[in-house]
C-alpha atoms as a PDB file:
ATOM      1  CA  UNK A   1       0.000   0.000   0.000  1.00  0.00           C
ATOM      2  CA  UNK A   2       1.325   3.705  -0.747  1.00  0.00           C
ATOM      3  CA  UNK A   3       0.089   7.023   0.126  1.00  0.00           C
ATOM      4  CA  UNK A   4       0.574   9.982  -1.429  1.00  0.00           C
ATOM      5  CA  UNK A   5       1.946  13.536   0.526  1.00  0.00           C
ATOM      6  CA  UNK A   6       2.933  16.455  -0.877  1.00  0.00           C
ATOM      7  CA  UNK A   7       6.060  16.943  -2.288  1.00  0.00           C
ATOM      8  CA  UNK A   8       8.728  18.491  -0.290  1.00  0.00           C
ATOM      9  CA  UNK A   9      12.039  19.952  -0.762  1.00  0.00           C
ATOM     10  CA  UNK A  10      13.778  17.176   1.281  1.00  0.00           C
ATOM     11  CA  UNK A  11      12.619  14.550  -1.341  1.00  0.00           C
ATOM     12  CA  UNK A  12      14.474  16.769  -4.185  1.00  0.00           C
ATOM     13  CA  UNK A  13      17.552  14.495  -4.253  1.00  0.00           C
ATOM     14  CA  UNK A  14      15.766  11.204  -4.521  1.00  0.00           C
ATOM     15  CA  UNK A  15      14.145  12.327  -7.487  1.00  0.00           C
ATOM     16  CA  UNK A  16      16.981  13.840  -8.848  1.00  0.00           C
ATOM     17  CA  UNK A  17      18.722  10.384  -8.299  1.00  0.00           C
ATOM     18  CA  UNK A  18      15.800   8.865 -10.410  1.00  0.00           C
ATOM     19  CA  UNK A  19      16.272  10.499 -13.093  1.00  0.00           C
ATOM     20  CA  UNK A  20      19.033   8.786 -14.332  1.00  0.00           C
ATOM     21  CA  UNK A  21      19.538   9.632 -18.264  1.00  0.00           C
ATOM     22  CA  UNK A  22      18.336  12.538 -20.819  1.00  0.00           C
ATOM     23  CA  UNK A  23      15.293   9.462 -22.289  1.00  0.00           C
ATOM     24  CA  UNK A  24      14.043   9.104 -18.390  1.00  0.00           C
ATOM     25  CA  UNK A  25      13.787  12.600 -18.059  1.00  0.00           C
ATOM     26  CA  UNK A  26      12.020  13.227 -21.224  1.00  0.00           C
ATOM     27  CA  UNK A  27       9.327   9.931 -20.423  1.00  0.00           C
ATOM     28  CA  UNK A  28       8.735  11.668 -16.785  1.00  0.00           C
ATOM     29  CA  UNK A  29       8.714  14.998 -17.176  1.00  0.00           C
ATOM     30  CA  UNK A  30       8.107  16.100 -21.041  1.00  0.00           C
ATOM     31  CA  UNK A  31      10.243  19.188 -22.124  1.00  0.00           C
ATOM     32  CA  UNK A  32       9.252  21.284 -19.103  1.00  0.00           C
ATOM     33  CA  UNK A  33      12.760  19.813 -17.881  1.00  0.00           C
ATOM     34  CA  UNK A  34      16.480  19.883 -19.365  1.00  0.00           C
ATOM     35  CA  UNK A  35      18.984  17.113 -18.793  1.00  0.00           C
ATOM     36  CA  UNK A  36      20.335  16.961 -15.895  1.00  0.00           C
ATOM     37  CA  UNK A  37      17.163  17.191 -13.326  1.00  0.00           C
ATOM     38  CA  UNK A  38      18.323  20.022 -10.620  1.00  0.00           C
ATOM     39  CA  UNK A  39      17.349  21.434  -7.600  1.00  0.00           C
ATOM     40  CA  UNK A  40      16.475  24.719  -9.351  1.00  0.00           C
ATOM     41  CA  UNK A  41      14.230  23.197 -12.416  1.00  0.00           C
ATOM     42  CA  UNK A  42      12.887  21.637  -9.302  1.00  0.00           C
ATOM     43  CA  UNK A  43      12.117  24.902  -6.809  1.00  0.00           C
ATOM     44  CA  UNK A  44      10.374  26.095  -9.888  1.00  0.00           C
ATOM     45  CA  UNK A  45       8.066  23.040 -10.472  1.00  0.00           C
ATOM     46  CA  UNK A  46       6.526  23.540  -7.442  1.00  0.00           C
ATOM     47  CA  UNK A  47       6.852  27.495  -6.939  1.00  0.00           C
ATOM     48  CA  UNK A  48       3.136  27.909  -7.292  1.00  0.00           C
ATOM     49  CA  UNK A  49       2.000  24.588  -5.966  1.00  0.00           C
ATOM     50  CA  UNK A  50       0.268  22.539  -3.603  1.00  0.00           C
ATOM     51  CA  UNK A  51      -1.870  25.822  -2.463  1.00  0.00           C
ATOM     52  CA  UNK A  52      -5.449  25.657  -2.053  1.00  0.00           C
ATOM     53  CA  UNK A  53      -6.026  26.985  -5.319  1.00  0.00           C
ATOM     54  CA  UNK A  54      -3.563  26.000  -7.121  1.00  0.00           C
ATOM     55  CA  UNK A  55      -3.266  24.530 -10.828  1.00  0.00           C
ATOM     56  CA  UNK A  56      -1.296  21.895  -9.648  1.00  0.00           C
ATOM     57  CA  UNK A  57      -0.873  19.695  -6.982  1.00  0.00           C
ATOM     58  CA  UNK A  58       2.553  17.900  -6.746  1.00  0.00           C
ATOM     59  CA  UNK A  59       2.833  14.208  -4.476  1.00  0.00           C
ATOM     60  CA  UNK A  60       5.652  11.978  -3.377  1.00  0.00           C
ATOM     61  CA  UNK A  61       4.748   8.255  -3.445  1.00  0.00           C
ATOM     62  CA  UNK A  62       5.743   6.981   0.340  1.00  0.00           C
ATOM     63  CA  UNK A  63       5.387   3.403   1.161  1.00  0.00           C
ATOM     64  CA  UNK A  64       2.649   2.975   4.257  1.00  0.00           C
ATOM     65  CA  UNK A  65       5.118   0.361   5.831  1.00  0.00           C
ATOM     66  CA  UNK A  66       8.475   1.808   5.690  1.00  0.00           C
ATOM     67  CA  UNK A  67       7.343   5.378   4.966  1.00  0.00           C
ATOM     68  CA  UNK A  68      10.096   5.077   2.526  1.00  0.00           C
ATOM     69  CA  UNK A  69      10.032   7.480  -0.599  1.00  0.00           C
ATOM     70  CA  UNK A  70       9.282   5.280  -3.442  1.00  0.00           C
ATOM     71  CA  UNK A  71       7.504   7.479  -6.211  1.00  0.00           C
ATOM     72  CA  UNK A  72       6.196  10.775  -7.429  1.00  0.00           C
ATOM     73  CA  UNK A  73       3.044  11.923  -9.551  1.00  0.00           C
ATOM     74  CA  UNK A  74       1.238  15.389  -9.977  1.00  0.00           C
ATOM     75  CA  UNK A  75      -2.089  16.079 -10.819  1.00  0.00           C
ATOM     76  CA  UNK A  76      -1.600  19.921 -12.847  1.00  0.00           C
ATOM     77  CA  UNK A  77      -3.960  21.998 -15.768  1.00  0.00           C
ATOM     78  CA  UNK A  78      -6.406  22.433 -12.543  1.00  0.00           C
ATOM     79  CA  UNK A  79      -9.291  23.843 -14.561  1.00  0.00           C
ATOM     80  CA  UNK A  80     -11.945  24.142 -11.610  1.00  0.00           C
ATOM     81  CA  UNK A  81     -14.081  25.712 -14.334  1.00  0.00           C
ATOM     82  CA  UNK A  82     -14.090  23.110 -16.694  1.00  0.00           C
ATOM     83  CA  UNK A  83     -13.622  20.717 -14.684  1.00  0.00           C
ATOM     84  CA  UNK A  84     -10.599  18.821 -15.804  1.00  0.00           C
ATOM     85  CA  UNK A  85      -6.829  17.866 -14.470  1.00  0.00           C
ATOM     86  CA  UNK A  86      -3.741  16.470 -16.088  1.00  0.00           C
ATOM     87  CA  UNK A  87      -1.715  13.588 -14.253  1.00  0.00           C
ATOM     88  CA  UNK A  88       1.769  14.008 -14.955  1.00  0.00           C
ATOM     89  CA  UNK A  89       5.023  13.237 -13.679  1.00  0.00           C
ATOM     90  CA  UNK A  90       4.477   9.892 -12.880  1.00  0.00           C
ATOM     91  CA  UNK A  91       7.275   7.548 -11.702  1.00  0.00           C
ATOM     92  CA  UNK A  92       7.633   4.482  -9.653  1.00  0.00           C
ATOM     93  CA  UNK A  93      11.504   5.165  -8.632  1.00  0.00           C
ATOM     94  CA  UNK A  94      12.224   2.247  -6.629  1.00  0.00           C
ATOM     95  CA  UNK A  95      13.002  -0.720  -8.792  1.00  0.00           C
ATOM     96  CA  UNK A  96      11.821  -2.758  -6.055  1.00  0.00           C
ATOM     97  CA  UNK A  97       8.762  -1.565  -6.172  1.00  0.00           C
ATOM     98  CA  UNK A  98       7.671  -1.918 -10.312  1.00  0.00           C
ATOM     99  CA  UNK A  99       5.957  -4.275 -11.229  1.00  0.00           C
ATOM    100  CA  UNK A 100       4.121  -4.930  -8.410  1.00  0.00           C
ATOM    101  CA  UNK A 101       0.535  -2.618  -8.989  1.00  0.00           C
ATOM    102  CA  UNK A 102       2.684   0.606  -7.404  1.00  0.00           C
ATOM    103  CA  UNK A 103       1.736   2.452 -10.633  1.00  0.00           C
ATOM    104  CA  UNK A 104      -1.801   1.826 -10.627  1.00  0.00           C
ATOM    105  CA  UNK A 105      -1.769   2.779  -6.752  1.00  0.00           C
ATOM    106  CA  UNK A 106      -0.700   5.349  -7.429  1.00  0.00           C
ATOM    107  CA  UNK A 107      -2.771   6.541 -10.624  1.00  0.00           C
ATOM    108  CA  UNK A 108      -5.959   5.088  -8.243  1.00  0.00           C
ATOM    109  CA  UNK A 109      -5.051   7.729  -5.460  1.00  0.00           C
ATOM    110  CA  UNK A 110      -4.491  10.772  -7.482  1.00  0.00           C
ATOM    111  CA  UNK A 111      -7.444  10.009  -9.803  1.00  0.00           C
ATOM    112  CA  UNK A 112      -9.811   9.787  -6.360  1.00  0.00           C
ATOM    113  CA  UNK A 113      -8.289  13.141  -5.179  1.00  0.00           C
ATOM    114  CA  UNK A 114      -9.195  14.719  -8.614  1.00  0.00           C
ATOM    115  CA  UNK A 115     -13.218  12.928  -8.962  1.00  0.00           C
ATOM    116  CA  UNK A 116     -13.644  13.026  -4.793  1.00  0.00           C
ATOM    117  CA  UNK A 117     -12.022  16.549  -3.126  1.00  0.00           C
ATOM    118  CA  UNK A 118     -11.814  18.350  -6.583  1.00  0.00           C
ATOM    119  CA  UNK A 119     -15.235  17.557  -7.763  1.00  0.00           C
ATOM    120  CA  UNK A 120     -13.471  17.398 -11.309  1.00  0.00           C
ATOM    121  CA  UNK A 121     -15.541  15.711 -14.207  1.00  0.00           C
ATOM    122  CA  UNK A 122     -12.422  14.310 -16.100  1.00  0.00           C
ATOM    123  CA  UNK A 123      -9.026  13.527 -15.507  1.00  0.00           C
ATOM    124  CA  UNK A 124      -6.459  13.143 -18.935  1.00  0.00           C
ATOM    125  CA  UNK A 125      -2.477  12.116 -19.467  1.00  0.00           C
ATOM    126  CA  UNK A 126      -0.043  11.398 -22.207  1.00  0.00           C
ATOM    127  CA  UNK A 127       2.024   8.540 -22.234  1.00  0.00           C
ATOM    128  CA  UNK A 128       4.309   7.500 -25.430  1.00  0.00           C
ATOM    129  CA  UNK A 129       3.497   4.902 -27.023  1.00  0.00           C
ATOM    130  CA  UNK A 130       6.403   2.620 -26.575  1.00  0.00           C
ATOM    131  CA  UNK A 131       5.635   2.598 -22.760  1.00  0.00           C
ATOM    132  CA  UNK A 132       3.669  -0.488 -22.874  1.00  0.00           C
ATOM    133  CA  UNK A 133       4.217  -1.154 -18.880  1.00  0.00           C
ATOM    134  CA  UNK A 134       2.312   2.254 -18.247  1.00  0.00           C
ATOM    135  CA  UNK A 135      -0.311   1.957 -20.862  1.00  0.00           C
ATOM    136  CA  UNK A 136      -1.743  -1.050 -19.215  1.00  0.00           C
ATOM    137  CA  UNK A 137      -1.473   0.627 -15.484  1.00  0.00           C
ATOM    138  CA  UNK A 138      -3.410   3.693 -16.844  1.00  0.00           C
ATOM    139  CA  UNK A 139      -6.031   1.105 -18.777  1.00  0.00           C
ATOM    140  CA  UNK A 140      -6.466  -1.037 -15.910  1.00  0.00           C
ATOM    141  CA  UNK A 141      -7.217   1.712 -13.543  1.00  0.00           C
ATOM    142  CA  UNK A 142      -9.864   2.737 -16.377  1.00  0.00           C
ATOM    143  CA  UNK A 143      -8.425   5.008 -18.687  1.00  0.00           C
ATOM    144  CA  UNK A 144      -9.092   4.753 -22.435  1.00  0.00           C
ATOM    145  CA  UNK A 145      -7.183   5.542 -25.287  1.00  0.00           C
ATOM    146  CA  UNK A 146      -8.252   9.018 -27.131  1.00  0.00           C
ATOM    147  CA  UNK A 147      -5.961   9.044 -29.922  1.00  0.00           C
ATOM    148  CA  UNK A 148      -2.420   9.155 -30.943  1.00  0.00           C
ATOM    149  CA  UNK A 149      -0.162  12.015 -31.476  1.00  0.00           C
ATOM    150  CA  UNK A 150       2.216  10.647 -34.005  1.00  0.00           C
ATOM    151  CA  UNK A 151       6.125  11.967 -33.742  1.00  0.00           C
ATOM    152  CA  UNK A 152       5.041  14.127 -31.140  1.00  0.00           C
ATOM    153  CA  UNK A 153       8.524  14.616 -28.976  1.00  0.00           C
ATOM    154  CA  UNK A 154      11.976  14.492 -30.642  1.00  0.00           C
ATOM    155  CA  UNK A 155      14.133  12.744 -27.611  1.00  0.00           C
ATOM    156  CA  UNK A 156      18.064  12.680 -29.205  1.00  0.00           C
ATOM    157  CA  UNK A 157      17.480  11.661 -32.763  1.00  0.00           C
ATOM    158  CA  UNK A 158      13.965   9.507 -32.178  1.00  0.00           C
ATOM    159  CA  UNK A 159      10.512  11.105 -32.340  1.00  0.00           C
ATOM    160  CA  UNK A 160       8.175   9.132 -30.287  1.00  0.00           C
ATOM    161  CA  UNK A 161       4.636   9.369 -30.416  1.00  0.00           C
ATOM    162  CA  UNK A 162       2.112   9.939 -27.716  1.00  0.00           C
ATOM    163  CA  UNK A 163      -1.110   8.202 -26.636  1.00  0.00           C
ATOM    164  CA  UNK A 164      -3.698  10.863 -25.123  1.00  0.00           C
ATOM    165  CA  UNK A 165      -5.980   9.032 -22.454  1.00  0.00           C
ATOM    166  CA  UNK A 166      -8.620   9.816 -20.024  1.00  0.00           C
ATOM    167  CA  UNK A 167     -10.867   8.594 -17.416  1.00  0.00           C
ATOM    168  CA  UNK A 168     -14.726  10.471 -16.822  1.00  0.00           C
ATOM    169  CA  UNK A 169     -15.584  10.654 -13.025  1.00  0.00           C
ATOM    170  CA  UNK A 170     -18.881   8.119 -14.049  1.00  0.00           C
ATOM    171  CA  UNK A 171     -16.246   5.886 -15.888  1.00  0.00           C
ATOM    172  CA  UNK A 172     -14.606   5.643 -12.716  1.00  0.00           C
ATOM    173  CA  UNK A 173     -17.719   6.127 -10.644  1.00  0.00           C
ATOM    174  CA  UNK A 174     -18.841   2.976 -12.006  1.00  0.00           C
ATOM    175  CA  UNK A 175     -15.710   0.990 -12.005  1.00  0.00           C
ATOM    176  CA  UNK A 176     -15.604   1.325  -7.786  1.00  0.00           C
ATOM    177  CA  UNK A 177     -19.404   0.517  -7.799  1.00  0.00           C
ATOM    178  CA  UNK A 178     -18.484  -2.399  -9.749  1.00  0.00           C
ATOM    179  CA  UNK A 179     -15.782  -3.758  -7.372  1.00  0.00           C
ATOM    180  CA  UNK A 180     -17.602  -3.066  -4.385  1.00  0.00           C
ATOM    181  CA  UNK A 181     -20.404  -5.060  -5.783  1.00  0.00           C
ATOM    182  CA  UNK A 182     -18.333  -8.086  -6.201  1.00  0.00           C
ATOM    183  CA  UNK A 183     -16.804  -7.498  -2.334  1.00  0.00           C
ATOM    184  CA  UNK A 184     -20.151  -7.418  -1.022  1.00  0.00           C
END
């Protein structure tokens, strides 16, 4: 089991330590970063969040037994208006720990903040194409494939392509009505 609590500045070097070449960096955090990950690129990501109203809200991924860092994910493009979020930034950083329904944890939790405290409607990501690991997380947890933006990032001398998926707060409404049926 994992919870989620907000990113702090102590956590800055694990992360940093994650992010281990120029292709990880791109696959986590899109071009809003530049190789290598820093402290600074870091102060800035979360400059303006994790306030009440903020756009974005930015989580560490703890471990409930060891209280150990093992992840991060963000939940950003906040439109309380609209009615819509982002996920982002998500990483399972202890090898230890993939492959073992972290991800989807993880995806579960933020997605729940976003439908239950936010009273958002839906919830999108990206996720390229290649990343076959992370498309089934984001599926399983009920996300469905929108459509594919083809040679959308150029990462060294490779363009990789993007799926855009989402999830609909009755999608997922119905999914957890669906599993508590069973458990009952």
């Amino acid at each position: 089991m994992i919870k989620l609590e907000f990113f702090q500045p102590s956590h800055m070097k694990q992360l940093i330590e994650w992010i281990r070449t120029p292709e990880l960096l791109m696959q986590w955090g899109g071009p809003a970063f530049q190789y290598p990950l820093d402290e600074k690129q870091l102060e800035d990501y979360l400059h303006e969040a994790n306030k009440p109203d903020s756009t974005s809200y930015i989580y560490s991924v703890l471990s409930e037994e060891t209280e150990e860092l093992i992840g991060h994910i963000s939940l950003s493009q906040i439109d309380r208006k609209h009615e819509s979020a982002r996920i982002g930034k998500v990483l399972v950083g202890k090898q230890r720990e993939r492959g073992r329904g972290v991800g989807a944890q993880m995806v579960e939790e933020i997605v729940g903040i976003a439908f239950e405290e936010l009273k958002l409607h839906r919830v999108s990501l990206g996720v390229f194409d290649f990343n076959h690991s992370a498309i089934s997380c984001y599926e399983k947890v009920g996300f469905q494939k929108e459509g594919l933006l083809r040679d959308y990032r150029k990462c060294g001398n490779e363009f990789w392509s993007l799926w855009e998926m989402s999830i609909l707060k009755h999608e997922w409404q119905q999914k957890h009505d669906d599993v508590n049926k069973v458990l009952n």
